[in-house]
N, C-alpha and C. Protein backbone atom coordinates (compact mmCIF):
# COMPACT_ATOMS: atom_id res chain seq x y z
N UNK A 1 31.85 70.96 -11.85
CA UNK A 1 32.84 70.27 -11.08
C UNK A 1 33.63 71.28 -10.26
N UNK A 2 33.61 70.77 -9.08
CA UNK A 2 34.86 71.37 -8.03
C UNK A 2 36.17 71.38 -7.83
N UNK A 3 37.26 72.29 -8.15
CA UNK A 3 38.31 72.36 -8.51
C UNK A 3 38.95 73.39 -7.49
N UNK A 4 40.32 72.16 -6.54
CA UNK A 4 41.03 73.56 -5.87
C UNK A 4 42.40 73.31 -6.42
N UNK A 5 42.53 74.64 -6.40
CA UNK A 5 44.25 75.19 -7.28
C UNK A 5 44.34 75.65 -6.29
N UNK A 6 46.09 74.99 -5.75
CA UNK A 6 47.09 75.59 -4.40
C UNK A 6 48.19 75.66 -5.35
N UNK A 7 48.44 77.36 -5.76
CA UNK A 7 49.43 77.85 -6.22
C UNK A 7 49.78 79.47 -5.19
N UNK A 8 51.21 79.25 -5.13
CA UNK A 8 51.47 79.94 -3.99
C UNK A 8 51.66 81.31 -4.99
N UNK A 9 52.19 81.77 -6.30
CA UNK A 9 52.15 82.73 -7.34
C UNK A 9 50.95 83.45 -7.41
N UNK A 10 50.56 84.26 -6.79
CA UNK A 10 48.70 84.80 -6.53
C UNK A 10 48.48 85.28 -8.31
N UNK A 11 49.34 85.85 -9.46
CA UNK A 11 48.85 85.98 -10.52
C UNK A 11 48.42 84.43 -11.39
N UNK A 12 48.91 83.87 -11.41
CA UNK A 12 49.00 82.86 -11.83
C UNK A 12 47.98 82.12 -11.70
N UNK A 13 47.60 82.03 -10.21
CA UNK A 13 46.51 81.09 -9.24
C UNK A 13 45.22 82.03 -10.11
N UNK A 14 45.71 83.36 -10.19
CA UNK A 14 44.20 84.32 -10.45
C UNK A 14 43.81 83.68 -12.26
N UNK A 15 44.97 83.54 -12.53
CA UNK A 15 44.73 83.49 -14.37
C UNK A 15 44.22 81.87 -13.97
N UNK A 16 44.53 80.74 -13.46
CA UNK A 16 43.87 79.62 -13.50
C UNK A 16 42.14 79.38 -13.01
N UNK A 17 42.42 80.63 -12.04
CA UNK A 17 41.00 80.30 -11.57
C UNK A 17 40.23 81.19 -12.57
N UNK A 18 40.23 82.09 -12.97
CA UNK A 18 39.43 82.39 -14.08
C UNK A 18 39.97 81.84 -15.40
N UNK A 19 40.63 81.09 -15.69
CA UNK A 19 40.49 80.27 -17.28
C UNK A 19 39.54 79.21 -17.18
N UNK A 20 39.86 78.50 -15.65
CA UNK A 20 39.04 77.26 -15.51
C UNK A 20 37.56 77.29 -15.17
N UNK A 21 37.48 79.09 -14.61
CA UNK A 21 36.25 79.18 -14.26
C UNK A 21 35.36 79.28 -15.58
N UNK A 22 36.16 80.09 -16.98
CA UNK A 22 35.28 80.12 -17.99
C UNK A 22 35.28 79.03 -18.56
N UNK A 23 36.35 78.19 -18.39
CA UNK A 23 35.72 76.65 -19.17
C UNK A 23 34.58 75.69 -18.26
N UNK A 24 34.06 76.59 -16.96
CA UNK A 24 32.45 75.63 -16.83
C UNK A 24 32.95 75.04 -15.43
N UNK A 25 34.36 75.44 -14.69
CA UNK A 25 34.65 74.51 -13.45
C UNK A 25 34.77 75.96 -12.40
N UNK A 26 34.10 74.65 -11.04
CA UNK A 26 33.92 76.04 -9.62
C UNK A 26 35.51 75.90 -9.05
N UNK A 27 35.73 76.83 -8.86
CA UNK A 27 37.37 76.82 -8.61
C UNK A 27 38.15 77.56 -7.53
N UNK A 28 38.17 76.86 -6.68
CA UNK A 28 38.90 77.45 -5.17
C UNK A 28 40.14 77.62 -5.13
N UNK A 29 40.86 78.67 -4.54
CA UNK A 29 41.84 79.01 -4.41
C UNK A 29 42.95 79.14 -3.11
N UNK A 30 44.00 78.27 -2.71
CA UNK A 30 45.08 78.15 -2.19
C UNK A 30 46.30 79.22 -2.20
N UNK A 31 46.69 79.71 -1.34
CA UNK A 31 48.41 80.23 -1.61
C UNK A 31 49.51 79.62 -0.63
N UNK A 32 48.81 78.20 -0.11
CA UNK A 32 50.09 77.42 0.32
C UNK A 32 49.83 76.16 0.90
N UNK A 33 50.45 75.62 1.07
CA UNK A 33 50.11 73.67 1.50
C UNK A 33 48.94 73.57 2.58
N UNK A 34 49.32 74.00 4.18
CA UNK A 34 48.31 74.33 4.65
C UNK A 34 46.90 75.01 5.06
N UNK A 35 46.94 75.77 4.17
CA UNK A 35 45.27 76.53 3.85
C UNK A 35 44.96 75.34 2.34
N UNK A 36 45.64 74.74 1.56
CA UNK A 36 45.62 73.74 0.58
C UNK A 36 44.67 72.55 1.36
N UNK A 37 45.31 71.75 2.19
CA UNK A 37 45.24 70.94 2.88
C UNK A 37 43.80 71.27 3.73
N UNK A 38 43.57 71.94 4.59
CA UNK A 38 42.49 72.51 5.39
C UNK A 38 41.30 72.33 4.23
N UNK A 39 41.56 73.10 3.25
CA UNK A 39 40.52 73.22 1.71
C UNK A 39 39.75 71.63 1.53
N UNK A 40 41.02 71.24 1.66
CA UNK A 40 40.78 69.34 0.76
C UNK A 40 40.25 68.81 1.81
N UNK A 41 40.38 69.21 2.84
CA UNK A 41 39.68 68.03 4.03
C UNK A 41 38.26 68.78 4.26
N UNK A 42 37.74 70.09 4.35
CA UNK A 42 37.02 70.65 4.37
C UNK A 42 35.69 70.56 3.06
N UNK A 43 36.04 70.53 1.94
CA UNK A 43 35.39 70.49 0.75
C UNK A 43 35.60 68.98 -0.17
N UNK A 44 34.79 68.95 -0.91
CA UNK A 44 34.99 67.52 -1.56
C UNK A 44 35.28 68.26 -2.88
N UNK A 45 36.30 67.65 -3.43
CA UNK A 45 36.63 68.80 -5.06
C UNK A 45 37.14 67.01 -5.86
N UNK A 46 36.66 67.25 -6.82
CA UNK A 46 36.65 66.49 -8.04
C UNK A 46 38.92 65.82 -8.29
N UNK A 47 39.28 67.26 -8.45
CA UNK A 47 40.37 67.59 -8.72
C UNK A 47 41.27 68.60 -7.95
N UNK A 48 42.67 68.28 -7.70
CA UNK A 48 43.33 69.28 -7.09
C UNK A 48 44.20 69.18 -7.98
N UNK A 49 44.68 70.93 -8.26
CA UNK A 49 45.75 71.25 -8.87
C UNK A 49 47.02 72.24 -8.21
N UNK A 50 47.92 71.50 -8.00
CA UNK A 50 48.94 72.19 -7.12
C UNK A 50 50.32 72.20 -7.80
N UNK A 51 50.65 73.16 -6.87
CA UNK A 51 52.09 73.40 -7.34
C UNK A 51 53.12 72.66 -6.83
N UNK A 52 54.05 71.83 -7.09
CA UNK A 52 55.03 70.55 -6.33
C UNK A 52 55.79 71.75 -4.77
N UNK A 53 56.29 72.83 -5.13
CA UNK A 53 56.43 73.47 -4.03
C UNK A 53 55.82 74.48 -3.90
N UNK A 54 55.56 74.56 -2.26
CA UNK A 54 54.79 75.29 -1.45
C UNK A 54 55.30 75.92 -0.61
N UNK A 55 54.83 77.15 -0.09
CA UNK A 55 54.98 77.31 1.54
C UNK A 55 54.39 76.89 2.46
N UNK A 56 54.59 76.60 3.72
CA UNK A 56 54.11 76.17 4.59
C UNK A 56 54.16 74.53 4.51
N UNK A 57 53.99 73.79 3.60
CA UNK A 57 54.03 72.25 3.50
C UNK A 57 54.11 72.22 1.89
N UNK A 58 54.78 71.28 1.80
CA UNK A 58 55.24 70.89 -0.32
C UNK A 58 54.12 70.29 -0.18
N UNK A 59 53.65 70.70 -1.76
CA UNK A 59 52.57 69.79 -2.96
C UNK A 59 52.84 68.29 -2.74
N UNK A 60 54.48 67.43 -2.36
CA UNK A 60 54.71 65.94 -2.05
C UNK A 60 53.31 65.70 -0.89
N UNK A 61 53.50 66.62 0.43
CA UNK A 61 53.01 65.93 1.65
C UNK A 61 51.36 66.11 1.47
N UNK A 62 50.99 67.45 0.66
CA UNK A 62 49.28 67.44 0.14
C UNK A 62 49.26 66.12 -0.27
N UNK A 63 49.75 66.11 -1.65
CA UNK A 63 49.23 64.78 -2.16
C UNK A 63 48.67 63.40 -1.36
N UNK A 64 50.26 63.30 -0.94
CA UNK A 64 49.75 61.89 -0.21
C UNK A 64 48.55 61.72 1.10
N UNK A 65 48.54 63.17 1.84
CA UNK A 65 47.08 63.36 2.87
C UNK A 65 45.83 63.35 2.17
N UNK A 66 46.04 63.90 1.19
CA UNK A 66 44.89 63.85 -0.02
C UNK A 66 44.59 62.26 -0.87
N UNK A 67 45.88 61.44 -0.93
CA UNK A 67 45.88 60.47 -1.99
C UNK A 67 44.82 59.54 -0.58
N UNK A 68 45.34 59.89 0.44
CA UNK A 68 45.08 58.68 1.62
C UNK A 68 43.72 59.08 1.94
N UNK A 69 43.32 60.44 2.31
CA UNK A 69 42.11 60.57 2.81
C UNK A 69 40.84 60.90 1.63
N UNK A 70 40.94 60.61 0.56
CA UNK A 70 40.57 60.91 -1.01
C UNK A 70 40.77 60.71 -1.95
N UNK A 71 40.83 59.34 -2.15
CA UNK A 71 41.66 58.46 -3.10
C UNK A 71 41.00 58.80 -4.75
N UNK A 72 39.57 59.36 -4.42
CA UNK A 72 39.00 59.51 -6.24
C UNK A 72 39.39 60.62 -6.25
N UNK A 73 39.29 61.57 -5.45
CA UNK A 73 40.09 63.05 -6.00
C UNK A 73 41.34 63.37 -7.14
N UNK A 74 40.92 63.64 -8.36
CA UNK A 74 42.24 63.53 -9.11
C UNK A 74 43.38 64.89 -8.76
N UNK A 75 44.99 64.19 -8.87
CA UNK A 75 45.85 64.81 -8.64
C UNK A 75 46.69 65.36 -9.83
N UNK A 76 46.36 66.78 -9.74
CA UNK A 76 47.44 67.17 -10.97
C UNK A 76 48.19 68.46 -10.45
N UNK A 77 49.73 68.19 -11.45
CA UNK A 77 51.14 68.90 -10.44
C UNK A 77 51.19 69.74 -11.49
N UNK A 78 51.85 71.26 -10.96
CA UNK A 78 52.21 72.02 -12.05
C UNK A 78 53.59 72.46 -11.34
N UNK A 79 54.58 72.35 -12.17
CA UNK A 79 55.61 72.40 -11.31
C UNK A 79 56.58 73.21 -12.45
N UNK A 80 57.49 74.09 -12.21
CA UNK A 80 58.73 74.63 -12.90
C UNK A 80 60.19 73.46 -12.84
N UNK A 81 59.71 73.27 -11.88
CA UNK A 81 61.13 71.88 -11.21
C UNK A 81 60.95 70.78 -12.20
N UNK A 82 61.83 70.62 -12.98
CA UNK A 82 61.84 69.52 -14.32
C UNK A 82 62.72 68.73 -14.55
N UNK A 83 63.28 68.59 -13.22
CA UNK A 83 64.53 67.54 -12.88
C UNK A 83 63.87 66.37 -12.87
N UNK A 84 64.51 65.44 -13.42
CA UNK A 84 63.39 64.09 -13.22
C UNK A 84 63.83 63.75 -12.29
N UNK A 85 64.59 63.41 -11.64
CA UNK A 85 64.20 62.85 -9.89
C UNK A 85 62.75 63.24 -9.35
N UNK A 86 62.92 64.63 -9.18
CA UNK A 86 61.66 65.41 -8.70
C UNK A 86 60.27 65.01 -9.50
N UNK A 87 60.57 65.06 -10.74
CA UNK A 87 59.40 64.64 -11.28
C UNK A 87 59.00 63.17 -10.87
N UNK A 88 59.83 62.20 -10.92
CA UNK A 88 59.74 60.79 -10.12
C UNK A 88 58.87 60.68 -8.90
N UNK A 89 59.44 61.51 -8.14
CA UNK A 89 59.40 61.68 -6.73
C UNK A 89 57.79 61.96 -6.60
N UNK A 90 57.56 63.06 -7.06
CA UNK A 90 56.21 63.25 -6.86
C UNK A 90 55.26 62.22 -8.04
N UNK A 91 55.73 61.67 -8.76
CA UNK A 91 54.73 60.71 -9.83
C UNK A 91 54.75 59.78 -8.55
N UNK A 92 55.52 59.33 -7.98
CA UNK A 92 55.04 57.96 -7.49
C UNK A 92 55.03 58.28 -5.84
N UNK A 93 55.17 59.29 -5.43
CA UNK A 93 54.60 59.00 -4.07
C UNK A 93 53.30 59.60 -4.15
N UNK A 94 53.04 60.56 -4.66
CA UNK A 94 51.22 61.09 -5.42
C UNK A 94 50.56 60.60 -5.95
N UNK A 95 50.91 58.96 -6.36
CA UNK A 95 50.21 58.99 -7.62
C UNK A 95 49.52 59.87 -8.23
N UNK A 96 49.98 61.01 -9.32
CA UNK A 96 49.35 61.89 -9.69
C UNK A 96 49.03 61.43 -11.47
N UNK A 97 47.58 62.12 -11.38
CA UNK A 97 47.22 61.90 -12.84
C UNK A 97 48.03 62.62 -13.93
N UNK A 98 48.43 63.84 -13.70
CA UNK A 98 49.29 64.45 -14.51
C UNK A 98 50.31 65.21 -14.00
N UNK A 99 51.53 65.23 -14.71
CA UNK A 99 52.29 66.01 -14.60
C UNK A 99 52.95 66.98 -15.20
N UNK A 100 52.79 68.51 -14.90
CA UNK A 100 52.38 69.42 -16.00
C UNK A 100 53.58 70.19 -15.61
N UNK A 101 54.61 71.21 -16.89
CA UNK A 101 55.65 72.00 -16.38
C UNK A 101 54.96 72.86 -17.22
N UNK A 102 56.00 74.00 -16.12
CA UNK A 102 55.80 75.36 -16.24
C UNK A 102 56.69 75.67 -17.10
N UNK A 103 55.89 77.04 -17.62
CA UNK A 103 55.03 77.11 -17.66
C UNK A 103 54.44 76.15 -19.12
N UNK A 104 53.56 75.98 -19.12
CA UNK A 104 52.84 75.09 -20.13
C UNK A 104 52.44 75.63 -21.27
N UNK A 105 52.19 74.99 -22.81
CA UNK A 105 52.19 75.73 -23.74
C UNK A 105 50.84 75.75 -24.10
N UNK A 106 50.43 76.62 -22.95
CA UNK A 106 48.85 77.28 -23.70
C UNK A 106 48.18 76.85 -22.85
N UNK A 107 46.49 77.19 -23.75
CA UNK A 107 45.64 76.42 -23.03
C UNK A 107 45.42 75.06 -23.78
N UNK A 108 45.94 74.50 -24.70
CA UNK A 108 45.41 73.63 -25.78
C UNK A 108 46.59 72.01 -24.72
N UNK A 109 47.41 72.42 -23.79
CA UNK A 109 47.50 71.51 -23.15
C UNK A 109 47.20 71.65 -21.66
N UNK A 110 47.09 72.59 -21.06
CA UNK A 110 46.33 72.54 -19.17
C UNK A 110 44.89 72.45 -19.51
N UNK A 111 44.27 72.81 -20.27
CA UNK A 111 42.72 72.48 -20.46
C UNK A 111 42.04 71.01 -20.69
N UNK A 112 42.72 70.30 -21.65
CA UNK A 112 42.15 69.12 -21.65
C UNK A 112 43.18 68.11 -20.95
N UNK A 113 44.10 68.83 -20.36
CA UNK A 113 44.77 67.90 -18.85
C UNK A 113 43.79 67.94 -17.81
N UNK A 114 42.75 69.15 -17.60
CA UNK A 114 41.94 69.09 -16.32
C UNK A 114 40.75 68.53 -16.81
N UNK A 115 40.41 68.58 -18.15
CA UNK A 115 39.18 67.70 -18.60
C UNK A 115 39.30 66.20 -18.65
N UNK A 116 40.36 65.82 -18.89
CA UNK A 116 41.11 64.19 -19.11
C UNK A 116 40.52 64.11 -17.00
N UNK A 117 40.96 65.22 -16.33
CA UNK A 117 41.46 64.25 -14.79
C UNK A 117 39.86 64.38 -14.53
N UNK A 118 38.98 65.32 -15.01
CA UNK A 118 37.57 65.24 -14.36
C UNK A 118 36.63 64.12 -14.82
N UNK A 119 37.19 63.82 -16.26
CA UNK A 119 36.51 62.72 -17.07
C UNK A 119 37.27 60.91 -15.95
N UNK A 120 38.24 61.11 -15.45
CA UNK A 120 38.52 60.22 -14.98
C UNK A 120 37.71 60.37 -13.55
N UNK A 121 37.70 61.09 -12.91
CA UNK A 121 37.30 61.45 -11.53
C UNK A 121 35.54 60.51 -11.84
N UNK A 122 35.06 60.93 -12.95
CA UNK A 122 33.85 60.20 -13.22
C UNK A 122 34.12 58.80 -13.51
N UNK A 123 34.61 58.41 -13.86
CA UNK A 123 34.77 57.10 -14.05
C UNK A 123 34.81 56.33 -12.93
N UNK A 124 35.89 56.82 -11.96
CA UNK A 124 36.25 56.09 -10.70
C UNK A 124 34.49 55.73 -10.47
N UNK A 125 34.16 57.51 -9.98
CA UNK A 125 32.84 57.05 -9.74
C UNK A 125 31.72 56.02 -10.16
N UNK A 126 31.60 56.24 -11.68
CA UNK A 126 30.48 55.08 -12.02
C UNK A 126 31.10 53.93 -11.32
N UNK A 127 32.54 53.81 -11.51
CA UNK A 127 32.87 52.01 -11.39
C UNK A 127 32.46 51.84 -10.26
N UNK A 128 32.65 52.67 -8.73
CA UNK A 128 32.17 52.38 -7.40
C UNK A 128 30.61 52.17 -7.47
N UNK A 129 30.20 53.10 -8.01
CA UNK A 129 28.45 52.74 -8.28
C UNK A 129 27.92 51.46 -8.93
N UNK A 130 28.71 51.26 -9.75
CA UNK A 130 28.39 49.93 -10.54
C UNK A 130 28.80 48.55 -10.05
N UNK A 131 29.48 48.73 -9.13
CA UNK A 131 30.51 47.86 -7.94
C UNK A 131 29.68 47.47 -6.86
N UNK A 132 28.73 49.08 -6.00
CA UNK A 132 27.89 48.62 -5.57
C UNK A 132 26.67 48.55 -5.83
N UNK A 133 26.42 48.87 -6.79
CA UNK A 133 25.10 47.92 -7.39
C UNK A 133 24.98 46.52 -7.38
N UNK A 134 26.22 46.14 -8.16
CA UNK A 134 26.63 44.67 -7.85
C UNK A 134 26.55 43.91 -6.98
N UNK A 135 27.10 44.79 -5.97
CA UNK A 135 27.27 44.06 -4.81
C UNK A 135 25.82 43.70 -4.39
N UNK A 136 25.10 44.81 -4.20
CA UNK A 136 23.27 44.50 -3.47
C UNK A 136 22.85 43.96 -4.14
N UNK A 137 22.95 43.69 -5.83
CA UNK A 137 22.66 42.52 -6.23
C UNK A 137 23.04 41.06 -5.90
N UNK A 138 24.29 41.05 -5.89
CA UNK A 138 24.46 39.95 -5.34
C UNK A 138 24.41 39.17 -3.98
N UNK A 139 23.86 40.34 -3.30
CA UNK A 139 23.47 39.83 -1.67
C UNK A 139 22.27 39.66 -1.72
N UNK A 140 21.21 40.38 -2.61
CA UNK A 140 19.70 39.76 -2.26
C UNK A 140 19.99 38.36 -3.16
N UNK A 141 20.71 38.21 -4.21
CA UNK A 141 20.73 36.84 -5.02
C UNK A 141 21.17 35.68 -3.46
N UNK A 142 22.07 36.23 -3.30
CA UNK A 142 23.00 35.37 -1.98
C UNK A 142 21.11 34.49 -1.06
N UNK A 143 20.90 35.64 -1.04
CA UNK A 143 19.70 35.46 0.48
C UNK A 143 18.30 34.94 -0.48
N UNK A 144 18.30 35.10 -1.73
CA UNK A 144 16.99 34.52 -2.67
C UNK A 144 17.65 32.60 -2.31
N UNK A 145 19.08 32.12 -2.96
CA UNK A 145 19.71 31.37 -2.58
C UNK A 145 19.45 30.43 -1.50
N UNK A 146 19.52 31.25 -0.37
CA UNK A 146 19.51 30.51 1.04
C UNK A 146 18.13 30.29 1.30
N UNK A 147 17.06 31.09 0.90
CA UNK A 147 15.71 31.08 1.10
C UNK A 147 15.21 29.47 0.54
N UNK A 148 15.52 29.49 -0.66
CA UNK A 148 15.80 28.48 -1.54
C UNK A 148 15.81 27.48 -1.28
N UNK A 149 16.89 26.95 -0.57
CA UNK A 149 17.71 26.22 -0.08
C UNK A 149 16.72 25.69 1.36
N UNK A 150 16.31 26.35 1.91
CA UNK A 150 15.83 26.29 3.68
C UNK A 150 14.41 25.95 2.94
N UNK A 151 13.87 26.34 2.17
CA UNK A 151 12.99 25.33 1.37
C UNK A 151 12.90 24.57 1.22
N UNK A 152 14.16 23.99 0.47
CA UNK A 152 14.26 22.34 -0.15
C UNK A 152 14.64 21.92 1.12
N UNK A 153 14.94 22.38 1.74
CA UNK A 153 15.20 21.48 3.36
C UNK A 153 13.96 20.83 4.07
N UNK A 154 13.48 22.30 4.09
CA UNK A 154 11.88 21.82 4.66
C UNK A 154 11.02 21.00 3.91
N UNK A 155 10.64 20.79 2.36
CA UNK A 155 10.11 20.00 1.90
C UNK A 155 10.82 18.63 1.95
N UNK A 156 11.99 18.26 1.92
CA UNK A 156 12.92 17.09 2.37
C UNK A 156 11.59 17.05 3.45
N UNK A 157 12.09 17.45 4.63
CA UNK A 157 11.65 16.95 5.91
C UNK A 157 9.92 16.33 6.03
N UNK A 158 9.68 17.54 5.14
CA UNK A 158 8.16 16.96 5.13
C UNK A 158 7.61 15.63 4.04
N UNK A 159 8.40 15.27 3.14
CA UNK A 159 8.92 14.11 2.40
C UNK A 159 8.98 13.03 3.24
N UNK A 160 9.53 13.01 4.18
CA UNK A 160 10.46 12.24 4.86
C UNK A 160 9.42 11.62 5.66
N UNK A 161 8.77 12.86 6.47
CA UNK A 161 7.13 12.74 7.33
C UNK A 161 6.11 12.08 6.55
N UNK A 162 5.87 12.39 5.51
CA UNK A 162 5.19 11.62 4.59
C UNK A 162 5.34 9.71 3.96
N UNK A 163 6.65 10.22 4.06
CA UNK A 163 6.68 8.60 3.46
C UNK A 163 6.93 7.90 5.15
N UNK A 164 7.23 8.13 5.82
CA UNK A 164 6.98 7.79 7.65
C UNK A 164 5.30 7.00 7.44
N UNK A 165 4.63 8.44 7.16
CA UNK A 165 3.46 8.26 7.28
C UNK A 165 2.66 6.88 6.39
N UNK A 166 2.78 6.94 5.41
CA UNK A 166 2.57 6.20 4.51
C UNK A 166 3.15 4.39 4.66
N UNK A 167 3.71 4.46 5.42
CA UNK A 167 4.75 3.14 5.30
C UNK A 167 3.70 2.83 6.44
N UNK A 168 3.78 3.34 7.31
CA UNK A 168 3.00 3.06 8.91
C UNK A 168 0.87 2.91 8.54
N UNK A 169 0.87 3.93 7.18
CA UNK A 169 -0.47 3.45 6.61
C UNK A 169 -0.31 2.10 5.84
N UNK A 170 0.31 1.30 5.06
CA UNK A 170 0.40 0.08 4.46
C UNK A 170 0.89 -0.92 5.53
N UNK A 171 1.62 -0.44 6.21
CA UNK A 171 1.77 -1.89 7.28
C UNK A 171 0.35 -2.31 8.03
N UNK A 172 -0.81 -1.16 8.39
CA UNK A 172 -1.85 -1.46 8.57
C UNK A 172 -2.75 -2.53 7.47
């Protein structure tokens, strides 16, 4: 799985991208909203993990370019800012899958926070797959239906010709 971390802290960004890289995820690296942003529209990544502030553009305005143009992409915040307004603020204009403070205790909670958002990132997926499966199922059913149908029409008609026929043979 594809994973970009926009953390503007370059040690930090370095210790995530190699923790996440040894737990099995490809992991791109950000040091601010707009090279963030450029990343996400450029690459398709499973998950973004950002920091609520940025330079150049806040983690708020990623999200929502990201929530709008990449709606299965999961969103997770790592933020020092633990004011709940702020935390508010970005839960509901991001809808973000998690919301993680700094720093966090360990790996025994940022690890299976990014496994929880990739295990969801799959899900979205099957359900769209299984959605449209559905769907082409139910459009050749739709058109088996109408086939059906334009059948019993036509045998009507030829019914119809028949007993015509037949009535016009006994009146003889």
């Amino acid at each position: 799985m594809k994973l970009l971390v926009v953390e503007d802290e370059q040690k930090l960004a370095q210790y995530l991208q190699k923790g996440l890289g040894t737990a099995g995820f490809v992991v791109d690296l950000a040091h601010d909203g707009v090279t963030g942003l450029h990343m996400s529209l450029e690459f398709d990544y499973s998950a973004i993990i950002l920091d609520s502030m940025l330079p150049g553009m806040d983690g708020l305005a990623l999200l929502r370019i990201v929530k709008e143009k990449y709606p299965k992409t999961v969103r997770v915040v790592l933020s020092g800012y633990t004011q709940l307004s702020q935390m508010l603020v970005t839960i509901n204009q991001g809808e973000i899958f998690k919301f993680i403070t700094k720093p966090w205790a360990g790996e025994e909670e940022l690890l299976p926070a990014i496994r929880q958002a990739i295990g969801y990132y799959h899900l979205q997926i099957e359900r769209d797959t299984l959605s449209d499966t559905l769907a082409a199922k139910n459009a050749a059913y739709q058109k088996i239906f109408r086939e059906m149908e334009d059948k019993k029409k036509q045998e009507r008609k030829e019914l119809q010709n028949l007993y015509k026929i037949s009535t016009l043979l006994f009146a003889l």
